[in-house]
N, C-alpha and C. Protein backbone atom coordinates (compact mmCIF):
# COMPACT_ATOMS: atom_id res chain seq x y z
N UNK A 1 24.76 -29.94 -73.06
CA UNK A 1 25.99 -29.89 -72.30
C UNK A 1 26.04 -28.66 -71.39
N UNK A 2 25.83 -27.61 -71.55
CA UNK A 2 25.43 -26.39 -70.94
C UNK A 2 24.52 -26.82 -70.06
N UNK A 3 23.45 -27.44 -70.30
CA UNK A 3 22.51 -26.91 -69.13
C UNK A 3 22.74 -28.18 -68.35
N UNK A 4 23.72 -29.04 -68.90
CA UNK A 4 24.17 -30.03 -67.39
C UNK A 4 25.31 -28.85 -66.09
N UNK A 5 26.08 -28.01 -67.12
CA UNK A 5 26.75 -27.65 -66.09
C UNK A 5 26.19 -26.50 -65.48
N UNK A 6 25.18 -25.93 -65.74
CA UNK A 6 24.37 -24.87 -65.00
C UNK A 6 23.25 -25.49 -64.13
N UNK A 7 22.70 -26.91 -64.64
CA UNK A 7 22.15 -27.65 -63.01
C UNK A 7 23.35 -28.14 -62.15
N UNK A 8 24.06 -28.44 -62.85
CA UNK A 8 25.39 -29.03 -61.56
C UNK A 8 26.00 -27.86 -60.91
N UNK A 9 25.96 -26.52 -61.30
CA UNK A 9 26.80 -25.19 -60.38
C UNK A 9 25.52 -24.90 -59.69
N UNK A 10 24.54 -24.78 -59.83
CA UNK A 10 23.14 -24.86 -59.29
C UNK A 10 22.99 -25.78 -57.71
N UNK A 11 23.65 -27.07 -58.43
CA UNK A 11 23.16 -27.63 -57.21
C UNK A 11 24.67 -27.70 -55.97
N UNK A 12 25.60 -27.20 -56.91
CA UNK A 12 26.85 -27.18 -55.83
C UNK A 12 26.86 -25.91 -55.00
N UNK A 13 25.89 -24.89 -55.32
CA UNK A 13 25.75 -23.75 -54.75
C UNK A 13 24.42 -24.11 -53.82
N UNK A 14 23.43 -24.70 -53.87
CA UNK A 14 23.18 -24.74 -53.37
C UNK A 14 23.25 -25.83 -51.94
N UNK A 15 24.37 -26.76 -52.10
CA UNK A 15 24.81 -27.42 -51.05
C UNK A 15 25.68 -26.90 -50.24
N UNK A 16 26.26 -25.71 -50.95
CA UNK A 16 27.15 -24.38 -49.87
C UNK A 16 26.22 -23.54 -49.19
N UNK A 17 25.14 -23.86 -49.55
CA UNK A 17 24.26 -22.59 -48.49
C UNK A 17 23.30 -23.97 -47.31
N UNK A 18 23.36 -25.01 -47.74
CA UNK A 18 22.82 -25.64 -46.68
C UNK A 18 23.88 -26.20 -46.26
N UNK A 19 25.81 -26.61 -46.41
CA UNK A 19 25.89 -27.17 -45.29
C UNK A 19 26.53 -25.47 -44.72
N UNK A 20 26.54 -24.24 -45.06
CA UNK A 20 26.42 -23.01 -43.97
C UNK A 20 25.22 -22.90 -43.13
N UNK A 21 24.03 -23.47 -43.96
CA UNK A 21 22.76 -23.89 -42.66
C UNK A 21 23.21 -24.45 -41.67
N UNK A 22 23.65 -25.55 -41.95
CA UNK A 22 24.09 -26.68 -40.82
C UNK A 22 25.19 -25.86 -39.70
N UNK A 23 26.44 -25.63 -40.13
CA UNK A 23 26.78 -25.22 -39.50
C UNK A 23 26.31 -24.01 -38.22
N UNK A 24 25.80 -23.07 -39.49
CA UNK A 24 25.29 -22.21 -38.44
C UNK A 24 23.99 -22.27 -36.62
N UNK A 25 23.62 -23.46 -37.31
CA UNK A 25 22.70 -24.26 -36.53
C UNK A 25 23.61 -24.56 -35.37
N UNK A 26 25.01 -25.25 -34.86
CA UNK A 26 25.65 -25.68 -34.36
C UNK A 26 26.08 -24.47 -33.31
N UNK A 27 26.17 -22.95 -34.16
CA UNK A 27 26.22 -21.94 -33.11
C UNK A 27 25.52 -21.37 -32.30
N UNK A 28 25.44 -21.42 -30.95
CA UNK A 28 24.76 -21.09 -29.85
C UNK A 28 24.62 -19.84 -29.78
N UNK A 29 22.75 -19.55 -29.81
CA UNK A 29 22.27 -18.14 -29.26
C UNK A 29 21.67 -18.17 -27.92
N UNK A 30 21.74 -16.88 -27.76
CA UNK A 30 21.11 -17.16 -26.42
C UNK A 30 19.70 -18.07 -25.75
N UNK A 31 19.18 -18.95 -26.64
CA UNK A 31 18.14 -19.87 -26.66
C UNK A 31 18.19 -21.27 -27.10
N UNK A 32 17.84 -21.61 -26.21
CA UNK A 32 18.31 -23.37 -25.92
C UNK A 32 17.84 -24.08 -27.39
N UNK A 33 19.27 -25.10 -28.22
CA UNK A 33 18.55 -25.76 -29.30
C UNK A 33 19.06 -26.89 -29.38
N UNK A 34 18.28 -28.12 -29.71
CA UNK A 34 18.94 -29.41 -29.81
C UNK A 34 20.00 -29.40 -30.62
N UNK A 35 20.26 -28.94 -31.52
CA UNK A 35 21.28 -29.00 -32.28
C UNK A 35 22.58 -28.73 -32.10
N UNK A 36 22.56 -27.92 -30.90
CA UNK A 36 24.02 -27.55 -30.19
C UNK A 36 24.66 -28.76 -30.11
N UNK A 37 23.89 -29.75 -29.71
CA UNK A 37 24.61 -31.32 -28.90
C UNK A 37 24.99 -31.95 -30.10
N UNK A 38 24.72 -31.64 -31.57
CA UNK A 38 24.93 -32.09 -32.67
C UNK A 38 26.34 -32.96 -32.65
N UNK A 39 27.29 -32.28 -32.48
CA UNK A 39 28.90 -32.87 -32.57
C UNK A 39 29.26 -33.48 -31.13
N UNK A 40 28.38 -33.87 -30.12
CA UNK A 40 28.31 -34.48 -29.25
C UNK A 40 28.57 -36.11 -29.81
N UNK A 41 29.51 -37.02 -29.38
CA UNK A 41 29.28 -38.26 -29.37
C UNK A 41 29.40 -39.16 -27.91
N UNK A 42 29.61 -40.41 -27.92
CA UNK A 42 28.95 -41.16 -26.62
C UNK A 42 29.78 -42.70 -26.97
N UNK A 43 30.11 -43.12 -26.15
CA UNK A 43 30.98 -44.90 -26.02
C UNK A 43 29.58 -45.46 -26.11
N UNK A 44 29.18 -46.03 -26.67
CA UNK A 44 28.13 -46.88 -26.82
C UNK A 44 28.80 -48.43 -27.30
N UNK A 45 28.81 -49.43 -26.05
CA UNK A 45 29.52 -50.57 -26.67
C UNK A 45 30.53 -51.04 -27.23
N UNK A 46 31.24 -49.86 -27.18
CA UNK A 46 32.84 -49.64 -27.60
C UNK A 46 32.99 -48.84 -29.26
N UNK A 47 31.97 -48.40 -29.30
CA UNK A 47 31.97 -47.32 -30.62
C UNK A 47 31.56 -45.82 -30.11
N UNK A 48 31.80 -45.09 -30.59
CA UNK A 48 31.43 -43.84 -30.50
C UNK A 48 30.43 -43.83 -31.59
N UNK A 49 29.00 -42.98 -30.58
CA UNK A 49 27.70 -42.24 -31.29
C UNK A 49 27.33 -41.85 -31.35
N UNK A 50 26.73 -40.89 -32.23
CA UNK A 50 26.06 -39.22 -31.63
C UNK A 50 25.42 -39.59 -30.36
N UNK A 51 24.97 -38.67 -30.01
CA UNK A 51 24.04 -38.43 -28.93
C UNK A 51 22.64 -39.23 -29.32
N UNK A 52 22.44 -38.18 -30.20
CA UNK A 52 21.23 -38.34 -30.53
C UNK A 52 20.60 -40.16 -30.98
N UNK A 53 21.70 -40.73 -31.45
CA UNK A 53 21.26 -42.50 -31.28
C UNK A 53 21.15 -43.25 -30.01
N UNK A 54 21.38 -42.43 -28.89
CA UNK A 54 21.30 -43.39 -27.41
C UNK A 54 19.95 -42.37 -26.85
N UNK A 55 19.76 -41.55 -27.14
CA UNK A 55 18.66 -40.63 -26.24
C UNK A 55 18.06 -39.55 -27.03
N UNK A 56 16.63 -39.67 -26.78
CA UNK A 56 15.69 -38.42 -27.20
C UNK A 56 16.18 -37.18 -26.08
N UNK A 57 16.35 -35.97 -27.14
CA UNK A 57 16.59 -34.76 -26.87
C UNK A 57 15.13 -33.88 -27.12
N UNK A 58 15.28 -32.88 -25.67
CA UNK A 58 13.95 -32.03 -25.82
C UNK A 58 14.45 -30.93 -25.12
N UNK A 59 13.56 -29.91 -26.19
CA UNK A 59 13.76 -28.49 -25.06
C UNK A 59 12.40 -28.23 -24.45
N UNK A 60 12.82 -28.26 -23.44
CA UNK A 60 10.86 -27.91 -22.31
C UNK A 60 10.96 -26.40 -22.36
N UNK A 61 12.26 -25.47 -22.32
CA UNK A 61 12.09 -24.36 -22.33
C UNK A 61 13.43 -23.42 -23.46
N UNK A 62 13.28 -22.31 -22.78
CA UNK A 62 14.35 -21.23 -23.95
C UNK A 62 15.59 -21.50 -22.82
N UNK A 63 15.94 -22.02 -21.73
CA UNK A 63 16.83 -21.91 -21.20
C UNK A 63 17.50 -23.52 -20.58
N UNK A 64 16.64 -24.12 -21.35
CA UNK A 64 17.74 -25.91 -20.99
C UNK A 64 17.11 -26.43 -22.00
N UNK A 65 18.06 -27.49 -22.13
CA UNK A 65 17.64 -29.13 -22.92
C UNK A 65 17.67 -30.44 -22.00
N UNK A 66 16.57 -31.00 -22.55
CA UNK A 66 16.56 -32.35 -21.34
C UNK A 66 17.29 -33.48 -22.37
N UNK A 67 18.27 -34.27 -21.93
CA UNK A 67 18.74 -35.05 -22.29
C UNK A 67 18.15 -36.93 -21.77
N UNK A 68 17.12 -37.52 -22.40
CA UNK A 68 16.80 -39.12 -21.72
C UNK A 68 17.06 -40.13 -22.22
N UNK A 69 18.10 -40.58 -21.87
CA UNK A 69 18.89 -41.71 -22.66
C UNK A 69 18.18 -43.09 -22.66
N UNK A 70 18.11 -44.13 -23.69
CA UNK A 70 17.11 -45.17 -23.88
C UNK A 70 18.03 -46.12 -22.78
N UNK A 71 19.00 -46.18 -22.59
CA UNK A 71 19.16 -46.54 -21.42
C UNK A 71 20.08 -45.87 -20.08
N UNK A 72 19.66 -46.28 -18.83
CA UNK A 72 20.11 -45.74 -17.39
C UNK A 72 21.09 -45.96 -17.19
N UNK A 73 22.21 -47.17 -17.72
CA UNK A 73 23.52 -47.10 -17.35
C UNK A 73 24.44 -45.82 -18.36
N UNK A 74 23.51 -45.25 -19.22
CA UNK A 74 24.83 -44.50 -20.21
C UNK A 74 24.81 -43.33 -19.56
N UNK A 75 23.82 -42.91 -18.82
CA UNK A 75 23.51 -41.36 -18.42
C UNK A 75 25.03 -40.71 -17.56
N UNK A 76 25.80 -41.38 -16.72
CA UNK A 76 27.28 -41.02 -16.37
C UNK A 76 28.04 -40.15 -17.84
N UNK A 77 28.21 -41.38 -19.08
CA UNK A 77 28.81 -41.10 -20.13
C UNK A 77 28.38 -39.95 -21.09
N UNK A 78 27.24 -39.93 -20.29
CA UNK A 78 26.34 -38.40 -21.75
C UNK A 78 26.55 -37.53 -20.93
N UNK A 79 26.48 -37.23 -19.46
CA UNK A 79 26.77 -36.12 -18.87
C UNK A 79 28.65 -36.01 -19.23
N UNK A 80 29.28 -36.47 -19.01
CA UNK A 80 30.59 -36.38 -19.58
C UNK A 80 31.15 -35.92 -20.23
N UNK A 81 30.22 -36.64 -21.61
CA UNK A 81 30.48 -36.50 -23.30
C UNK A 81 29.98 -35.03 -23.42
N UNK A 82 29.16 -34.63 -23.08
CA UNK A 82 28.66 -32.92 -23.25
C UNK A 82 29.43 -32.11 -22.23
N UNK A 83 29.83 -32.51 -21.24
CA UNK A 83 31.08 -31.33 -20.76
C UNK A 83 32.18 -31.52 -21.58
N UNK A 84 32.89 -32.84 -21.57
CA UNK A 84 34.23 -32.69 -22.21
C UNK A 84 34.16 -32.11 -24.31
N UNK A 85 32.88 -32.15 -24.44
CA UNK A 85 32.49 -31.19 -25.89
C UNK A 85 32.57 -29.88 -26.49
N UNK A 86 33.41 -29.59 -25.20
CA UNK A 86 34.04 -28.28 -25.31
C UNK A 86 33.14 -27.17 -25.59
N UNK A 87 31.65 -26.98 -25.42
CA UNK A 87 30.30 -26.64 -26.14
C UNK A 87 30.20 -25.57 -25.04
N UNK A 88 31.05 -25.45 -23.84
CA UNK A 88 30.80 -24.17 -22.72
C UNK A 88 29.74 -24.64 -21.89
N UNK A 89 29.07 -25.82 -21.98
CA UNK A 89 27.63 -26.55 -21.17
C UNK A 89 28.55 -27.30 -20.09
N UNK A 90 27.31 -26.81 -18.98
CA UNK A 90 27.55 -27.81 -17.46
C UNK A 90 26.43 -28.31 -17.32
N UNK A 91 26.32 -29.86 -17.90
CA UNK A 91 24.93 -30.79 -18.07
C UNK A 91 25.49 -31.17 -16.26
N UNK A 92 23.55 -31.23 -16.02
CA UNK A 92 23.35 -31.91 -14.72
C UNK A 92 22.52 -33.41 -14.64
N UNK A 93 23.14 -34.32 -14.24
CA UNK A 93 22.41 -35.43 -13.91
C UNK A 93 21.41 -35.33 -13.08
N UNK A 94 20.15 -35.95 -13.17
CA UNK A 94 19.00 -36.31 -12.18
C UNK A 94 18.95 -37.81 -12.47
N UNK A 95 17.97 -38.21 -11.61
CA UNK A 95 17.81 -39.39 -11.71
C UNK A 95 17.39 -40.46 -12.92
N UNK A 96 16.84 -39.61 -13.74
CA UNK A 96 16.97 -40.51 -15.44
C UNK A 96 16.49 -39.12 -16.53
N UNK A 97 17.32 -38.46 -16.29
CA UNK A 97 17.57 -37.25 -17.24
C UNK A 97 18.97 -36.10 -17.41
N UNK A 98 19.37 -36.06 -18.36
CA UNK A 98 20.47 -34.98 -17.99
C UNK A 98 20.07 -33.72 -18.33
N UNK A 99 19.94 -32.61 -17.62
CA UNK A 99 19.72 -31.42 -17.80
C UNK A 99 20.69 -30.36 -18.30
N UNK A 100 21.00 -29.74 -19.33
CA UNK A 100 22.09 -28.96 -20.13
C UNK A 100 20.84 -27.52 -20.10
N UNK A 101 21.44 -26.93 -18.74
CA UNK A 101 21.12 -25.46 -18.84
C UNK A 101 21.98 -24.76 -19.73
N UNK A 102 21.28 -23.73 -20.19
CA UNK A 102 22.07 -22.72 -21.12
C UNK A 102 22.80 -21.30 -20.68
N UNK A 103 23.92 -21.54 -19.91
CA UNK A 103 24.37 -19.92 -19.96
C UNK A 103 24.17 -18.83 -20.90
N UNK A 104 23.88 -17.80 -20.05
CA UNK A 104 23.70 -16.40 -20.51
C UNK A 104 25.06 -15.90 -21.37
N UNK A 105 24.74 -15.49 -22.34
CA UNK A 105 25.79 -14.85 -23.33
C UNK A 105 26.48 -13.60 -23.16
N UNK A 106 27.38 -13.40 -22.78
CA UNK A 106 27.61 -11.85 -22.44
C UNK A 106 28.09 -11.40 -23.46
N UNK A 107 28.25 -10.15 -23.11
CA UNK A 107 27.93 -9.13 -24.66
C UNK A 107 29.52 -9.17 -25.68
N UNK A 108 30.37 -9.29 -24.33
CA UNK A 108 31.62 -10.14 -25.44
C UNK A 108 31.43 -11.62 -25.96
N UNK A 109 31.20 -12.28 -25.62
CA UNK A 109 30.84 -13.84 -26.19
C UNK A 109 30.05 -13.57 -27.38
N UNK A 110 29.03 -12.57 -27.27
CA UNK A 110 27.86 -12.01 -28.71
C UNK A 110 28.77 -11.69 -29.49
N UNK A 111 29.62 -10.93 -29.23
CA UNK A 111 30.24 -10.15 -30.55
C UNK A 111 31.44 -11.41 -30.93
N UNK A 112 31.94 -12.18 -29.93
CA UNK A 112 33.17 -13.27 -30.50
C UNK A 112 32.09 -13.86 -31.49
N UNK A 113 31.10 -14.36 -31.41
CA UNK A 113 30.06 -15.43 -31.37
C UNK A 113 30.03 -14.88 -33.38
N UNK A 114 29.26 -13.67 -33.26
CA UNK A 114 29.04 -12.88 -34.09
C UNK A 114 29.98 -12.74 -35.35
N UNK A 115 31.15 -12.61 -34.93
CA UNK A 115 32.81 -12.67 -35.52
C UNK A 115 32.60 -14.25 -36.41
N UNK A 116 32.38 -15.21 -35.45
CA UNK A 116 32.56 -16.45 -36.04
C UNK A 116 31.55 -16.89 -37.04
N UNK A 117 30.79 -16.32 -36.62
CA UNK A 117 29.51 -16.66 -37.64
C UNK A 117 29.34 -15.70 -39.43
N UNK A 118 30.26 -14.45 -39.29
CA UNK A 118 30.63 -14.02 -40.35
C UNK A 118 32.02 -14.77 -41.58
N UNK A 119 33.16 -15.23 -40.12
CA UNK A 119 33.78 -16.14 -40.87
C UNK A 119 33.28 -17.68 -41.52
N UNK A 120 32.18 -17.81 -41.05
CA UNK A 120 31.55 -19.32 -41.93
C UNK A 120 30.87 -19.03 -42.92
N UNK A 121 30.32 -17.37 -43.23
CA UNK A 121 29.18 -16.71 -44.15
C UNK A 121 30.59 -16.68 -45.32
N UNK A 122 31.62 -15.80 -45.18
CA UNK A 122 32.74 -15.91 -45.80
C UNK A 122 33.16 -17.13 -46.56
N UNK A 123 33.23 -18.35 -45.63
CA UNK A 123 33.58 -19.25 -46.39
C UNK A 123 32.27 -19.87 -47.47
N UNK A 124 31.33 -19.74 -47.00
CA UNK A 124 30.40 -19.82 -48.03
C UNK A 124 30.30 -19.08 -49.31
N UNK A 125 30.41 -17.57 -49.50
CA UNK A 125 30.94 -17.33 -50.38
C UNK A 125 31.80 -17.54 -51.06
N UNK A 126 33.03 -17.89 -50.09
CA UNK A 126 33.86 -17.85 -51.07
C UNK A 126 33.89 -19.22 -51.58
N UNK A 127 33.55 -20.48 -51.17
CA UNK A 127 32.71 -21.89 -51.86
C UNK A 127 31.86 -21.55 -53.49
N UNK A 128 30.58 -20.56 -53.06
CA UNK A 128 30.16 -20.42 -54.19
C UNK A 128 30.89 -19.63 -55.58
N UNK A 129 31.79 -19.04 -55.27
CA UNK A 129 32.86 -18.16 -55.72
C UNK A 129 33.40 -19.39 -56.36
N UNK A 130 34.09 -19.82 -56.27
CA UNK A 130 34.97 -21.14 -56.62
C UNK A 130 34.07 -22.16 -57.39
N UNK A 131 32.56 -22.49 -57.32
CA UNK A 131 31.86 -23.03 -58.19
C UNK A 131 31.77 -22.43 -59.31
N UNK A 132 31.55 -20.87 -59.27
CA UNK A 132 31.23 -20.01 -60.21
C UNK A 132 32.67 -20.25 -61.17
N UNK A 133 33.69 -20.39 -60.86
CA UNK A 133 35.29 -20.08 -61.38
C UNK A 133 35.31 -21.64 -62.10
N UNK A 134 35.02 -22.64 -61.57
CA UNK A 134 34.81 -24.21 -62.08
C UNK A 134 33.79 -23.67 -63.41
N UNK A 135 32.53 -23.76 -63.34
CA UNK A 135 31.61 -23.40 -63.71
C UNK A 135 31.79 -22.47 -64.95
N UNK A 136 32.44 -21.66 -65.34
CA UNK A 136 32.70 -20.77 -66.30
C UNK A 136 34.48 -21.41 -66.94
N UNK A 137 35.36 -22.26 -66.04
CA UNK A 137 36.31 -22.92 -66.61
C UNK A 137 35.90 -23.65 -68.07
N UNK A 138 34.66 -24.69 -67.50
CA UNK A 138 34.11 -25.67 -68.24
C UNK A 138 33.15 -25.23 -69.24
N UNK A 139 32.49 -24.49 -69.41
CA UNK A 139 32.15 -23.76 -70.56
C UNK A 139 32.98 -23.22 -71.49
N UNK A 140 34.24 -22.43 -70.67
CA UNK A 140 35.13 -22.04 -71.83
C UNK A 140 35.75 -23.31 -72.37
N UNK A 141 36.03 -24.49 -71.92
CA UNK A 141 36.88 -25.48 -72.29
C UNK A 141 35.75 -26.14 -73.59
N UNK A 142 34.38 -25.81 -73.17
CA UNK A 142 33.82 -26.72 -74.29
C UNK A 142 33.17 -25.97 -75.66
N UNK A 143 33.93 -24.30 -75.46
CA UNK A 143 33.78 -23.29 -76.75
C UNK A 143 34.94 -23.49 -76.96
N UNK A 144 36.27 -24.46 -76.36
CA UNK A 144 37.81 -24.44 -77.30
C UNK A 144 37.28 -25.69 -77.78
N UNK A 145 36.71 -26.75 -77.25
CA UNK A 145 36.19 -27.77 -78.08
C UNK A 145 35.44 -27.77 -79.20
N UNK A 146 34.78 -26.57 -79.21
CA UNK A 146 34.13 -26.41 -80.51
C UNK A 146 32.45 -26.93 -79.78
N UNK A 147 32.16 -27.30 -78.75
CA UNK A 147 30.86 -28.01 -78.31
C UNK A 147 29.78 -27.22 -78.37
N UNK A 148 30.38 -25.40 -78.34
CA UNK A 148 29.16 -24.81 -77.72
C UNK A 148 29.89 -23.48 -78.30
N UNK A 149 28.75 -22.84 -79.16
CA UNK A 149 29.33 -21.36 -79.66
C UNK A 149 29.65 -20.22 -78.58
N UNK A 150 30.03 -19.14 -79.24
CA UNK A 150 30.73 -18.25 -78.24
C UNK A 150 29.57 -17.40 -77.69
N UNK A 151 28.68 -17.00 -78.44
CA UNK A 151 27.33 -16.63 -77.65
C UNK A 151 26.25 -17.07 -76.68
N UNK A 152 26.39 -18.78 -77.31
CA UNK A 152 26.07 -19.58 -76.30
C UNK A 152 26.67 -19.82 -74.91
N UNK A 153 27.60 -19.42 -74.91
CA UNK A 153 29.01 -19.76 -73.40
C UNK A 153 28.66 -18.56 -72.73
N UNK A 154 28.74 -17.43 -73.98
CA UNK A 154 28.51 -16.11 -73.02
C UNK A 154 26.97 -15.75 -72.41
N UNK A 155 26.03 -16.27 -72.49
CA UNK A 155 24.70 -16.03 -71.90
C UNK A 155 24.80 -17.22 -70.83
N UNK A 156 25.11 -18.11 -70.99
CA UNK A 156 25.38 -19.10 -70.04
C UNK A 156 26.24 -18.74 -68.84
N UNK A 157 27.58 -17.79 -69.55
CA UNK A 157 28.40 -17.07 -68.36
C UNK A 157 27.78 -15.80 -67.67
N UNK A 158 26.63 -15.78 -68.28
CA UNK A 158 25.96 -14.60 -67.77
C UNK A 158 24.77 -14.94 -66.47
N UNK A 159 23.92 -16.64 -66.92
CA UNK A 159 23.39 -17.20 -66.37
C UNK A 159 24.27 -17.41 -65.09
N UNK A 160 25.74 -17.60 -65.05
CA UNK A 160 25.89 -18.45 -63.71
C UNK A 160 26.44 -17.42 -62.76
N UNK A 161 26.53 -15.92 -63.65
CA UNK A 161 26.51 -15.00 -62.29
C UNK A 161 25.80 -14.58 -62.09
N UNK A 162 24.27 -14.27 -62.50
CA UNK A 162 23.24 -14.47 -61.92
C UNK A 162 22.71 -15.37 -60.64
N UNK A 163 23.00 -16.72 -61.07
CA UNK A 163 23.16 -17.48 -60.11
C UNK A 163 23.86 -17.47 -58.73
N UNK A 164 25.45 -16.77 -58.60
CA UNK A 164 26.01 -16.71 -58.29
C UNK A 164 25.54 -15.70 -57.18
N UNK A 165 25.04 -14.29 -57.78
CA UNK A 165 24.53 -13.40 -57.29
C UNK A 165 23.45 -13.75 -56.22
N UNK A 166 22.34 -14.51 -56.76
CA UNK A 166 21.22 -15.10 -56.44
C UNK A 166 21.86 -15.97 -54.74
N UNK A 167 22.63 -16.68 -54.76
CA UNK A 167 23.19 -17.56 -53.71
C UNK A 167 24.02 -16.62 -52.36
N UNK A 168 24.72 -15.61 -52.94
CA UNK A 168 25.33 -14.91 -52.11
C UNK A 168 24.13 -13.87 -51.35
N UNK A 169 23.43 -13.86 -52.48
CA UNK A 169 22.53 -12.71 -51.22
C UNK A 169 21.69 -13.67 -50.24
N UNK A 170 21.36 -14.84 -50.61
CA UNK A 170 21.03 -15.81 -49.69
C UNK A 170 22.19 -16.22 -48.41
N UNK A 171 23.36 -15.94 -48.96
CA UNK A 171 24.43 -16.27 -47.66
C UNK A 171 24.06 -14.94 -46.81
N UNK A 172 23.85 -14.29 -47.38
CA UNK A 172 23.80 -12.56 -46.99
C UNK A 172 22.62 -12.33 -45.72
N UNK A 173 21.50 -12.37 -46.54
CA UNK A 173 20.41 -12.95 -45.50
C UNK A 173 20.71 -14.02 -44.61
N UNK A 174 20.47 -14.95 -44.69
CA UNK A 174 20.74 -16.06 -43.95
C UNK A 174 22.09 -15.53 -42.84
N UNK A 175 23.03 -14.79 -43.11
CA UNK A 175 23.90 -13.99 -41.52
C UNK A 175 23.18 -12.65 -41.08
N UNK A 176 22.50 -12.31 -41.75
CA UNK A 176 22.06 -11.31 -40.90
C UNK A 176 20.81 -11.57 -40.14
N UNK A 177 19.92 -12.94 -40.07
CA UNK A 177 19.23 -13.41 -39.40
C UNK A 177 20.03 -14.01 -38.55
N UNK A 178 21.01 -14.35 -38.32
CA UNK A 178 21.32 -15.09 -37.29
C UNK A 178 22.58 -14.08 -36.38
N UNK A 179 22.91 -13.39 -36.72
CA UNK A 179 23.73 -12.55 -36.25
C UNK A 179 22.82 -11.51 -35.19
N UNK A 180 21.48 -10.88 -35.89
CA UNK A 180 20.32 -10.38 -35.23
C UNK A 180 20.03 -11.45 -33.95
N UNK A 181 19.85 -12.68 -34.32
CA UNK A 181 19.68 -13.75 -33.45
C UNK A 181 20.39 -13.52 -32.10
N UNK A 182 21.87 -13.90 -32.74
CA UNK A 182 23.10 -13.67 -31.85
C UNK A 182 23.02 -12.75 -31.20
N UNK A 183 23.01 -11.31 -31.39
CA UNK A 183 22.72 -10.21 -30.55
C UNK A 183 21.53 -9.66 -29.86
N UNK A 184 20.49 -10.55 -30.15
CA UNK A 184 19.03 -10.28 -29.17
C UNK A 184 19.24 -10.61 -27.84
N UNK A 185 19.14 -9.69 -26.64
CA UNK A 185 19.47 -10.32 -25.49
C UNK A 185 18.10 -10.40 -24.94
């Protein structure tokens, strides 16, 4: 019973540090990445769809993404869909490609940029924080049950701030690589 709930805080901690991957992926450094267009969607047939299901995305360089949609009538709607994405991009149409150059970051946008990317590191902690608080609830509930002795709960409560520890310095790292990121001009 214990070591179900120390793989299950295990694996809920570790789904707080990958979807803070994800997210963080979504924030723009000064170098062009497909993933920006991530929350991009598109009228496809009268549904909305990512991007990425109507057209292969490529970066040829550190300063655009080529956008080539599998088909020539949507290319109006993808240049559109990525301005009105609120993403700060002015995609350019060519003749069967959309081009999403990357503006230069100025050194206030770095530090807003920077700001935001500490408040998502935050909420990650404080996610794994809140597993840890679940996580040590349910152990104590199953030493009032009688399931699991009191020495047993307490090395186990010892195990999951270890754990706990273990995950936050990974949130820890994981912003100070990308914050470094953020501020490389």
């Amino acid at each position: 019973m214990i070591e179900d709930i120390e793989q299950d805080t295990e694996q809920r901690m570790q789904k707080s540090v990958e979807s803070l991957k994800d997210d963080l992926a979504k924030v723009r450094t000064g170098r062009a990445n497909a993933s920006i267009l991530d929350p991009v969607t598109v009228e496809y047939y009268g549904s909305q769809v990512p991007l990425y299901q109507v057209a292969n995305l490529s970066v040829p360089d550190a300063r655009s993404i080529v956008v080539k949609p599998f088909e020539r009538d949507l290319m109006p709607k993808i240049e559109s869909a990525i301005r009105n994405a609120d993403l700060g991009l002015n995609p350019i149409a060519t003749s069967d490609v959309v081009r999403v150059p990357m503006p230069e970051l100025t050194e206030e946008r770095r530090k807003e940029m920077a700001k935001h990317v500490r408040q998502l590191g935050e909420g990650a902690r404080v996610a794994i924080r809140n597993i840890r608080r679940d996580a040590n609830q349910d152990l104590k509930q199953l030493e009032k049950e009688g399931e699991a002795s009191e020495d047993d709960v307490r090395r186990a409560e010892k195990g999951v701030q270890e754990l706990t520890d273990r995950y936050i310095a990974e949130v820890d790292a994981i912003l100070d690589a990308k914050e470094a990121d953020l501020m490389e001009v």
